[in-house]
C-alpha atoms as a PDB file:
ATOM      1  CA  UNK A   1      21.043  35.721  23.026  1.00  0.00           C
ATOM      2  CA  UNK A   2      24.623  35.932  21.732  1.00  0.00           C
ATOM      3  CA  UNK A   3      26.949  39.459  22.301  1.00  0.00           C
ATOM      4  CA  UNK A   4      26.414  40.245  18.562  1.00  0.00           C
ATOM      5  CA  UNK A   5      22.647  39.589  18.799  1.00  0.00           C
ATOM      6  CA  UNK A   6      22.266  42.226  21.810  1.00  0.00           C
ATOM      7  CA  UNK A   7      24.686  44.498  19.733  1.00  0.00           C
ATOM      8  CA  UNK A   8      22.444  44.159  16.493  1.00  0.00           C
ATOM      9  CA  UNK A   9      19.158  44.973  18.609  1.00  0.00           C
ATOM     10  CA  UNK A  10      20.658  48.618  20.241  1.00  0.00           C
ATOM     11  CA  UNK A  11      22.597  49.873  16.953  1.00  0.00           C
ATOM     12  CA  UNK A  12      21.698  52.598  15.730  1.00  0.00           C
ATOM     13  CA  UNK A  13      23.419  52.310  12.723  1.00  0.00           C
ATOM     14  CA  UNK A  14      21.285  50.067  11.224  1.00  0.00           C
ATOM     15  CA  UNK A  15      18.824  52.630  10.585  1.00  0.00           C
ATOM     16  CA  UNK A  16      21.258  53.712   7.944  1.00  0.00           C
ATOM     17  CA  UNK A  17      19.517  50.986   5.671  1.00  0.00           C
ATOM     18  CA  UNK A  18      16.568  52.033   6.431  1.00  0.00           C
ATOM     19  CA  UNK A  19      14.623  53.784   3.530  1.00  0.00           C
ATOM     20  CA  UNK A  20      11.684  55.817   4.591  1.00  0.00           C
ATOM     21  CA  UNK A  21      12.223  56.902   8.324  1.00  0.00           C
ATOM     22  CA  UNK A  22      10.664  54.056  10.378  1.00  0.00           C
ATOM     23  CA  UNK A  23      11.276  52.459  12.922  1.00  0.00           C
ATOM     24  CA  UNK A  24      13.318  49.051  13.136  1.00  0.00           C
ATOM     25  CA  UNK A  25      11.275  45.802  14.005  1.00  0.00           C
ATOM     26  CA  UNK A  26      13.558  43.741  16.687  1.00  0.00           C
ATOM     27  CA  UNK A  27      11.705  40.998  16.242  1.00  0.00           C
ATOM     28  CA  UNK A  28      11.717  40.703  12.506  1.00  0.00           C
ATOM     29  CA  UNK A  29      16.040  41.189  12.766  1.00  0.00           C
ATOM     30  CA  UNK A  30      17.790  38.122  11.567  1.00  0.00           C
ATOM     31  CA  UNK A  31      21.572  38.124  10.830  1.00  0.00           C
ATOM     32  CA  UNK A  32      23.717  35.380   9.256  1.00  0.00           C
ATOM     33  CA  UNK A  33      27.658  35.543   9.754  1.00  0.00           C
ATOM     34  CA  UNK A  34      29.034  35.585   5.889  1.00  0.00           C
ATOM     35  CA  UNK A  35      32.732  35.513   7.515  1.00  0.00           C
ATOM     36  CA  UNK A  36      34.452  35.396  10.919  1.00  0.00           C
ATOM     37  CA  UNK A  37      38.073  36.492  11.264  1.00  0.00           C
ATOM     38  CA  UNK A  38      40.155  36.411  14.777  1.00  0.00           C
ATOM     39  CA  UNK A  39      38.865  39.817  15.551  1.00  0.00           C
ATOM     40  CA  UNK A  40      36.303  40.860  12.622  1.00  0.00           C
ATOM     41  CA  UNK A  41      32.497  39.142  11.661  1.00  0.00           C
ATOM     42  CA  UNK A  42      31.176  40.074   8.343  1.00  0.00           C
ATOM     43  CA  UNK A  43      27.161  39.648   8.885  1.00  0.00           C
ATOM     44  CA  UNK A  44      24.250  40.133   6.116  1.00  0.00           C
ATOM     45  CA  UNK A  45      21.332  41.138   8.340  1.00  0.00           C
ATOM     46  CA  UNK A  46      17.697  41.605   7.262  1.00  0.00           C
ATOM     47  CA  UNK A  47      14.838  43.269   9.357  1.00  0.00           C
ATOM     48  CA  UNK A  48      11.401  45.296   8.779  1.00  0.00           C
ATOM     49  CA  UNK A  49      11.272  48.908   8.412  1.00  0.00           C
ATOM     50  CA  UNK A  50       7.802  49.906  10.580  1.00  0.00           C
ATOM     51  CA  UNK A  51       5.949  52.918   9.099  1.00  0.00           C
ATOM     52  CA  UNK A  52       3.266  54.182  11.055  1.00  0.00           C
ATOM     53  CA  UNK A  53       0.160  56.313  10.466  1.00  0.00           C
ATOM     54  CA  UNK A  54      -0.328  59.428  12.076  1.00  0.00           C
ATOM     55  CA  UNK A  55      -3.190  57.588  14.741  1.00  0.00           C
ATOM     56  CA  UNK A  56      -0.422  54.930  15.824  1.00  0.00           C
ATOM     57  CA  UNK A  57      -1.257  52.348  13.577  1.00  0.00           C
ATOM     58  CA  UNK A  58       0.949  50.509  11.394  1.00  0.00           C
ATOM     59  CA  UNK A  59       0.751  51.494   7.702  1.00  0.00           C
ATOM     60  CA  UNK A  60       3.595  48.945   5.929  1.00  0.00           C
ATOM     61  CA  UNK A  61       6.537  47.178   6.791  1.00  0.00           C
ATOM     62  CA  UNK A  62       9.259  47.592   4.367  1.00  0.00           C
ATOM     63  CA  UNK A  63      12.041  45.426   4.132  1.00  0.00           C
ATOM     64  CA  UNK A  64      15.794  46.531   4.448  1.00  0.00           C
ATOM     65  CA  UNK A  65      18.925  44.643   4.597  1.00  0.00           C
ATOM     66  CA  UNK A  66      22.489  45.245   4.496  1.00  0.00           C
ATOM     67  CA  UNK A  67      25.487  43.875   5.361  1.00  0.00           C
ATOM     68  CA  UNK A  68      28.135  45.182   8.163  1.00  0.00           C
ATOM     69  CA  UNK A  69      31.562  44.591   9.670  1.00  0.00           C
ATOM     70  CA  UNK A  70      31.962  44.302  13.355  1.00  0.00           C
ATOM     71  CA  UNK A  71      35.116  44.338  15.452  1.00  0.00           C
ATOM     72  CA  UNK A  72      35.024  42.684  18.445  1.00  0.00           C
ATOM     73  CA  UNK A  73      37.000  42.600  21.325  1.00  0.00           C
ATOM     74  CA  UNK A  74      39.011  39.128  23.190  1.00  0.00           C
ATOM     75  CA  UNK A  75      35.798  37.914  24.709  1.00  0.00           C
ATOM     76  CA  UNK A  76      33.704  38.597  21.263  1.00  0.00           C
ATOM     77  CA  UNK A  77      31.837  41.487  22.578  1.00  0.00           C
ATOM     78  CA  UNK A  78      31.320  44.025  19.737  1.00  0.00           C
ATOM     79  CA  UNK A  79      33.314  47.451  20.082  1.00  0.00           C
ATOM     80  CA  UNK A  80      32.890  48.725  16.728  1.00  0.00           C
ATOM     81  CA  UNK A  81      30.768  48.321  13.417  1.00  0.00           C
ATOM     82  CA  UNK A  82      31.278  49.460   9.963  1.00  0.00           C
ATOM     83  CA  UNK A  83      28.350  49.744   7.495  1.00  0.00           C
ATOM     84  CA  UNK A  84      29.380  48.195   4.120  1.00  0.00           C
END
């Protein structure tokens, strides 16, 4: 799994495109890098929004995407992101 991978799966920002409260399906993620600078990635990154019942059981998935700007540092782990 590459650094950005691992980043995308534990940031909580992404629930920002998130539309209804739910929780964020890992294994639904996928990203795509639209541009790649020296220090910078520009990704478009789709997932499923899980909404629940109140018995546990999952009502709907909802799709969200969005696209988001990471900064990375000299061995391309990510130390920042910026939601676009």
């Amino acid at each position: 799994m590459s650094a950005i991978e691992c980043y995308l799966k534990s940031c909580r920002e992404l629930a920002r495109f998130c539309s209804r409260s739910g929780w964020i399906d890992n294994a639904s993620m996928h990203y795509a890098v639209a541009w790649q600078g020296d220090n910078e990635v520009l990704v478009d990154i789709e997932f499923d929004e899980l909404l629940m019942e109140g018995t546990g059981y999952l009502a709907e998935r909802v799709p969200c995407f969005g696209q988001m700007r990471l900064f990375l540092d000299h061995q391309g782990r990510v130390i920042r992101c910026e939601i676009l």
